[in-house]
Protein backbone atom coordinates (compact mmCIF):
# COMPACT_ATOMS: atom_id res chain seq x y z
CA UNK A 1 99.59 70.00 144.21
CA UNK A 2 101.96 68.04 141.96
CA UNK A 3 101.26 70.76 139.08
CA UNK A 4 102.86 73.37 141.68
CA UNK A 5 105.31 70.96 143.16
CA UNK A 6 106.31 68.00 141.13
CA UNK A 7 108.45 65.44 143.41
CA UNK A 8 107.52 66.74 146.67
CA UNK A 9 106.56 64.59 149.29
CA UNK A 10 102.50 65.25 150.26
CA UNK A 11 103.81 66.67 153.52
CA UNK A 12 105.99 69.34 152.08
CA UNK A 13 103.54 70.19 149.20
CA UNK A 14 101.04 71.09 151.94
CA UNK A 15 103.63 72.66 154.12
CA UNK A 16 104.82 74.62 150.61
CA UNK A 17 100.84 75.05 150.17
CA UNK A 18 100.05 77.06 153.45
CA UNK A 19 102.73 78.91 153.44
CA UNK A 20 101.88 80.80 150.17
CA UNK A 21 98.04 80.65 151.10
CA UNK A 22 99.48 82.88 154.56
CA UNK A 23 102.00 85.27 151.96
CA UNK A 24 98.94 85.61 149.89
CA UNK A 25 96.73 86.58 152.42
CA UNK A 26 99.20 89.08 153.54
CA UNK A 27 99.79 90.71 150.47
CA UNK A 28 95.70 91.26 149.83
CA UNK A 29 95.14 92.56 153.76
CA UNK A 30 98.02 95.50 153.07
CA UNK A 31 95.37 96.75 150.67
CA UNK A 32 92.17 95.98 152.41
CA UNK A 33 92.90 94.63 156.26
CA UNK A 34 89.47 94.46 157.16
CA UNK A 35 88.49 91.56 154.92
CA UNK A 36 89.24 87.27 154.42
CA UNK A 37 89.92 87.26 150.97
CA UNK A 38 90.80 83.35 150.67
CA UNK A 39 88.62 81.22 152.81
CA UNK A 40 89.09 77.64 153.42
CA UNK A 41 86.01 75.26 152.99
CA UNK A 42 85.27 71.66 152.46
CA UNK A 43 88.99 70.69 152.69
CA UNK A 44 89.45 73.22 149.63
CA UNK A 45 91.28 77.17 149.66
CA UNK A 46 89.23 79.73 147.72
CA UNK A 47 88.85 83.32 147.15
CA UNK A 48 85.90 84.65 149.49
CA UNK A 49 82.68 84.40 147.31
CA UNK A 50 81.46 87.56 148.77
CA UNK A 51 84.18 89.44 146.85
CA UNK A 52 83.59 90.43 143.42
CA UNK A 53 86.88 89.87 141.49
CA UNK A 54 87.94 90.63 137.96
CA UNK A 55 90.27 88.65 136.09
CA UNK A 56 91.99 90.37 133.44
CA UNK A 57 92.07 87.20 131.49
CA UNK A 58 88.06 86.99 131.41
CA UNK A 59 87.92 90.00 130.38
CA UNK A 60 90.16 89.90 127.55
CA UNK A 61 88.76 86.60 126.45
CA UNK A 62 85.39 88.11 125.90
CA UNK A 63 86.56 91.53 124.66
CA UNK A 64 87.67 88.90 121.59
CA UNK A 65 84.78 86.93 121.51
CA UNK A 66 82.88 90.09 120.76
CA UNK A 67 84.92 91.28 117.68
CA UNK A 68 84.72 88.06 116.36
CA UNK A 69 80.98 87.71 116.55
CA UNK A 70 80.96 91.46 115.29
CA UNK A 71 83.49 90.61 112.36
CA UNK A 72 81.24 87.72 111.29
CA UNK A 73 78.54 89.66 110.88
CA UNK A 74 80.36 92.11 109.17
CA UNK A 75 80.04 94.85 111.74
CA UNK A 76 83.45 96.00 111.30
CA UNK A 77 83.27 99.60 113.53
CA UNK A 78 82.35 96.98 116.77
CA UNK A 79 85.29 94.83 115.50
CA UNK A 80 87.58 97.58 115.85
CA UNK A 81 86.70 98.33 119.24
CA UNK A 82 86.56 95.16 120.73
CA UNK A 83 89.24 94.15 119.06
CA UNK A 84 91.51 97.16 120.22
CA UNK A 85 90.06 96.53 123.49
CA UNK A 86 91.64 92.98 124.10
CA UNK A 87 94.80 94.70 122.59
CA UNK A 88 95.18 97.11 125.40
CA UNK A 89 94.30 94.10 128.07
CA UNK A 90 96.91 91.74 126.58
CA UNK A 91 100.26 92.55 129.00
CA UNK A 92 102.11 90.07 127.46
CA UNK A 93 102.77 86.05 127.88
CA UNK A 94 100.31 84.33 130.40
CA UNK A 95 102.47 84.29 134.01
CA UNK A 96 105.44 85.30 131.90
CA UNK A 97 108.78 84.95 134.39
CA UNK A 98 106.53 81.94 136.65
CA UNK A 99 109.25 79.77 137.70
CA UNK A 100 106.14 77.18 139.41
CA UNK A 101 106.06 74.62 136.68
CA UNK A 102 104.48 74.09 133.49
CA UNK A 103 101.22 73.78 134.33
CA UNK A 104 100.12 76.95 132.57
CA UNK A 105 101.89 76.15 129.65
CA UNK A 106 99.27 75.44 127.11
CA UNK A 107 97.03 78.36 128.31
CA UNK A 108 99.94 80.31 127.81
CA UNK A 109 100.17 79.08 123.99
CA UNK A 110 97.07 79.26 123.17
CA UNK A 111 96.85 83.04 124.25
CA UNK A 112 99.80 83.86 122.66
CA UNK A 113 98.54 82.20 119.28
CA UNK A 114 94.97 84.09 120.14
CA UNK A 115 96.50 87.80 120.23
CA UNK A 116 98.81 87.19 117.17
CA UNK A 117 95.52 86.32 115.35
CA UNK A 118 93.61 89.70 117.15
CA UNK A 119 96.35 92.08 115.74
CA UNK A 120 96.56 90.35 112.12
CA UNK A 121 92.00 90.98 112.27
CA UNK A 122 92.42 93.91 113.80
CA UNK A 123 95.12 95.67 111.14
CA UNK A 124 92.80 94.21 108.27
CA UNK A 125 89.78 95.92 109.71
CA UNK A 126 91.83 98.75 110.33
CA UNK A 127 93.27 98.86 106.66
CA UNK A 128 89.36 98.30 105.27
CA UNK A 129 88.41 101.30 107.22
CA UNK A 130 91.42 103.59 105.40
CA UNK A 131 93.18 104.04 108.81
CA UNK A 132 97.01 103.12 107.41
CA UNK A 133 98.54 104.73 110.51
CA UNK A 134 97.26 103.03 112.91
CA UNK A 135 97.29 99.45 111.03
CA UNK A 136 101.46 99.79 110.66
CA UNK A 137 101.42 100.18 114.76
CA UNK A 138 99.07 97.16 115.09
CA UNK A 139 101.43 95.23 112.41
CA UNK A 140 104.63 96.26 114.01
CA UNK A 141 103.17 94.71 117.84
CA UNK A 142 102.13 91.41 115.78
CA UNK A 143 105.31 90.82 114.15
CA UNK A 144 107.18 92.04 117.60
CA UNK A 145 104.86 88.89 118.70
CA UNK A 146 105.53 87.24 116.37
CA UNK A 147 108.74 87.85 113.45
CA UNK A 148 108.20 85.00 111.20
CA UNK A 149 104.10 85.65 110.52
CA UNK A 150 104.01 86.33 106.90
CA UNK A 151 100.75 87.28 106.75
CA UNK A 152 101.66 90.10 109.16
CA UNK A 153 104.35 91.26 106.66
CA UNK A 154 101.94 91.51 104.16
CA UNK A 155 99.54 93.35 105.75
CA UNK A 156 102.10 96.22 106.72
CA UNK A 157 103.20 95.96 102.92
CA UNK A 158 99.63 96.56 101.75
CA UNK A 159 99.63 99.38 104.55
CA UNK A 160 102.62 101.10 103.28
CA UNK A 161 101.08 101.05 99.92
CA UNK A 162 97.98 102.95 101.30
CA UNK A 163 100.52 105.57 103.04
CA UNK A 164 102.00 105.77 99.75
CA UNK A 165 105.65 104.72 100.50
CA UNK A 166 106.88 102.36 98.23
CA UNK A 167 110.65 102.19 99.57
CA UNK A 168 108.83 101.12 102.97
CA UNK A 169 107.13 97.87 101.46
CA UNK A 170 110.44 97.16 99.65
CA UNK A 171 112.23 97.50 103.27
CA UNK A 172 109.17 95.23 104.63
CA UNK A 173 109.98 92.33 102.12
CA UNK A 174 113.05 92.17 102.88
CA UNK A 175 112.54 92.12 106.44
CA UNK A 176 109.96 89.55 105.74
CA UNK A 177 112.53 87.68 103.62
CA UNK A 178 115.40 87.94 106.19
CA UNK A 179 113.41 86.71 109.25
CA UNK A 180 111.84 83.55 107.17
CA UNK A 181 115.49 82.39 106.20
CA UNK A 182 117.13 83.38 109.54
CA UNK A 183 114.15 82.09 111.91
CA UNK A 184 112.85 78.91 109.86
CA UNK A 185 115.04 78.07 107.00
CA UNK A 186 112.41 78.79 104.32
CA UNK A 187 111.88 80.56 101.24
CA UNK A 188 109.23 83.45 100.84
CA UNK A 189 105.75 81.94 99.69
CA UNK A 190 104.36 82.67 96.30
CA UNK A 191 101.38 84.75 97.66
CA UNK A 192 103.87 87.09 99.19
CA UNK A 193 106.17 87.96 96.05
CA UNK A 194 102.95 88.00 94.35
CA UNK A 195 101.70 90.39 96.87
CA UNK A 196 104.96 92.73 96.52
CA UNK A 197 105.57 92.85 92.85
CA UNK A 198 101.94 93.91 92.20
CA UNK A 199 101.81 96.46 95.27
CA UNK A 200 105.21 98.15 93.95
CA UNK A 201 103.50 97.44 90.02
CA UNK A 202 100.41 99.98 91.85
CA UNK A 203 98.10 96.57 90.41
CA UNK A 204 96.05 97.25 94.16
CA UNK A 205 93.94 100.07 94.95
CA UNK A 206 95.39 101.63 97.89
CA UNK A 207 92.12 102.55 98.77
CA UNK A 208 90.52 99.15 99.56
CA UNK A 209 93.03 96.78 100.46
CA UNK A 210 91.36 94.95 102.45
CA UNK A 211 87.21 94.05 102.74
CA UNK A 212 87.21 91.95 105.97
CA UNK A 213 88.45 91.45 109.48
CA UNK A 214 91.00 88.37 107.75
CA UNK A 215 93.76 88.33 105.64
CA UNK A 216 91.79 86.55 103.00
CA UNK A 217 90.50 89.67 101.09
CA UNK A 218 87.14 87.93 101.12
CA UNK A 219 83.91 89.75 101.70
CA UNK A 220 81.53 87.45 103.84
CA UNK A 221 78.77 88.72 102.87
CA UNK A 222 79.66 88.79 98.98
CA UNK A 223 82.39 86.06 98.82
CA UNK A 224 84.11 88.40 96.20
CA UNK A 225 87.66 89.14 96.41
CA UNK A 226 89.58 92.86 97.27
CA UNK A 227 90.95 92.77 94.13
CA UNK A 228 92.13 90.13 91.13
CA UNK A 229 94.93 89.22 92.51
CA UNK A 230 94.77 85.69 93.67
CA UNK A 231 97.75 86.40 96.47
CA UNK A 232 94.46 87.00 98.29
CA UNK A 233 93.33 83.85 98.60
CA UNK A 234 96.93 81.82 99.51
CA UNK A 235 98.51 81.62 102.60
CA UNK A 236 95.52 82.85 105.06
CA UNK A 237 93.87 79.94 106.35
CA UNK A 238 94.72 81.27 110.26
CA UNK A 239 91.73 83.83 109.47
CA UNK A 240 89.42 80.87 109.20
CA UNK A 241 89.92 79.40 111.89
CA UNK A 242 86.59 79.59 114.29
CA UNK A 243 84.64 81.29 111.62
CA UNK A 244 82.49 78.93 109.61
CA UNK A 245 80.52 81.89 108.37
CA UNK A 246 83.77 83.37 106.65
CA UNK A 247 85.23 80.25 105.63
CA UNK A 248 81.54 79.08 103.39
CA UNK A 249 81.65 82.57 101.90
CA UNK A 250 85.19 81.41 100.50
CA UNK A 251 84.49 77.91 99.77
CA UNK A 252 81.67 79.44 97.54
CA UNK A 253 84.04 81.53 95.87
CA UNK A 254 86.64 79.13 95.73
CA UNK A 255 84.06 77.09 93.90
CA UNK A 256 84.01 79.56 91.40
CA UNK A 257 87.66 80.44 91.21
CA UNK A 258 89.47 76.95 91.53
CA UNK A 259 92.96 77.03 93.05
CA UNK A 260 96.00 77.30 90.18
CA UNK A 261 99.06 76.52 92.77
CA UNK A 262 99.16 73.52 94.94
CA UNK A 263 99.65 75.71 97.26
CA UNK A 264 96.37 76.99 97.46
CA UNK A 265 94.68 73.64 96.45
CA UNK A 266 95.96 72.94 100.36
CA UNK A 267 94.67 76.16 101.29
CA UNK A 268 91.37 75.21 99.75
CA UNK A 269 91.05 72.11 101.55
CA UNK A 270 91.57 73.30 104.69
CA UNK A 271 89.00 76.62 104.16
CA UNK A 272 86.21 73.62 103.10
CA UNK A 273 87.38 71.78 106.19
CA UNK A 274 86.92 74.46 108.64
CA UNK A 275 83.58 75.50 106.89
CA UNK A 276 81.72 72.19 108.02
């Protein structure tokens, strides 16, 4: 009870613990009145294990599991749907407005850093499969999530190139630019000026700008990249992350392509790292 009530005494925790034990029961018998939802057993409270519940949570945590397994093995029409799936169960932070503590904290982290990584998979996959509109609205919610994610940026950069709107990926850079400075202090990364000039230079094929459910630009099941431009390659470990499959298809080609920027020398390392 500490996690709910830090520096009360035992007496008022419990006194603080059946009282929202009786609100709670309350506020489940105004929709069914007939029923105990939360029984008490063994010195424990719990919700009746008669009732068959469903946590929004669970759900969205396998909804994600699922595109990644179906990303991985490079079925990338399953991707899309499980993957839009967990977008339309995420309803924002974990217990967002909980004034109870901090004991949700970390979950609530780790969810947040989850999504941002299920929109940047999901507009890639989205972008592979030549459907530009809807990849801007998934790149717009994962830099709302998150402004300063510059592989977001470049994925709605690529995606205005697709649509064919040049004066939209210069308005993206900048944006890009402005929130990098403003939010962190830091300059623009090489991969993402590399990215723009050749975009606005038409040096990508609007057609394919992306192969996979990452923002690597690395097929896993040919380790070959989008297109020459090594951009591709810097700046995208997140992708990796969880996916050994992906990240051996680009250690092999890394192998063949060694990194020319120390930049993606660190990149490298930590693409062989996660591929163990």
């Amino acid at each position: 009870m500490d996690a709910f009530w830090p520096g009360s005494s035992p007496k008022s925790a419990r006194n603080n613990l059946n009282v929202t034990v009786y609100q709670l029961r309350q506020q489940l018998r105004a929709h069914d009145p007939d029923r105990t939802h939360i029984v008490y057993n063994a010195g424990s409270y719990r919700i009746d294990p008669q009732l068959c519940c469903r946590v929004d949570v669970d759900a969205y945590a396998r909804s994600v599991a699922r595109g990644n397994q179906a990303a991985d093995t490079g079925d990338g029409y399953t991707a899309i749907k499980r993957y839009r799936d967990a977008r339309r169960l995420y309803a924002g932070p974990l217990l967002e407005g909980d004034t109870s503590g901090d004991w949700y904290v970390e979950a609530q982290r780790r969810y947040h850093f989850e999504h941002c990584a299920v929109l940047e998979h999901l507009c890639a996959l989205l972008l592979s499969q030549g459907d530009a509109d809807e990849a801007v609205a998934v790149g717009d919610e994962l830099l709302e999530t998150d402004p300063c994610r510059e592989t977001g940026h470049q994925l709605l950069m690529r995606a205005y190139a697709a649509l064919g709107q040049p004066q939209l990926i210069v308005q993206q850079f900048k944006r890009c630019e402005s929130a990098l400075r403003r939010e962190l202090s830091v300059e623009l990364s090489e991969a993402t000026v590399d990215l723009y000039r050749a975009l606005l230079a038409g040096r990508l094929l609007r057609s394919r700008p992306y192969v996979t459910s990452t923002a690597c630009g690395l097929s896993e099941k040919t380790a070959t990249p989008a297109c020459p431009n090594r951009s591709l390659i810097a700046g995208c470990t997140a992708g990796f992350a969880g996916r050994p499959m992906l990240a051996r298809a680009a250690t092999r080609w890394l192998d063949r392509n060694p990194p020319r920027t120390d930049e993606e020398s660190r990149n490298a390392e930590t693409i062989k790292m996660l591929a163990r």
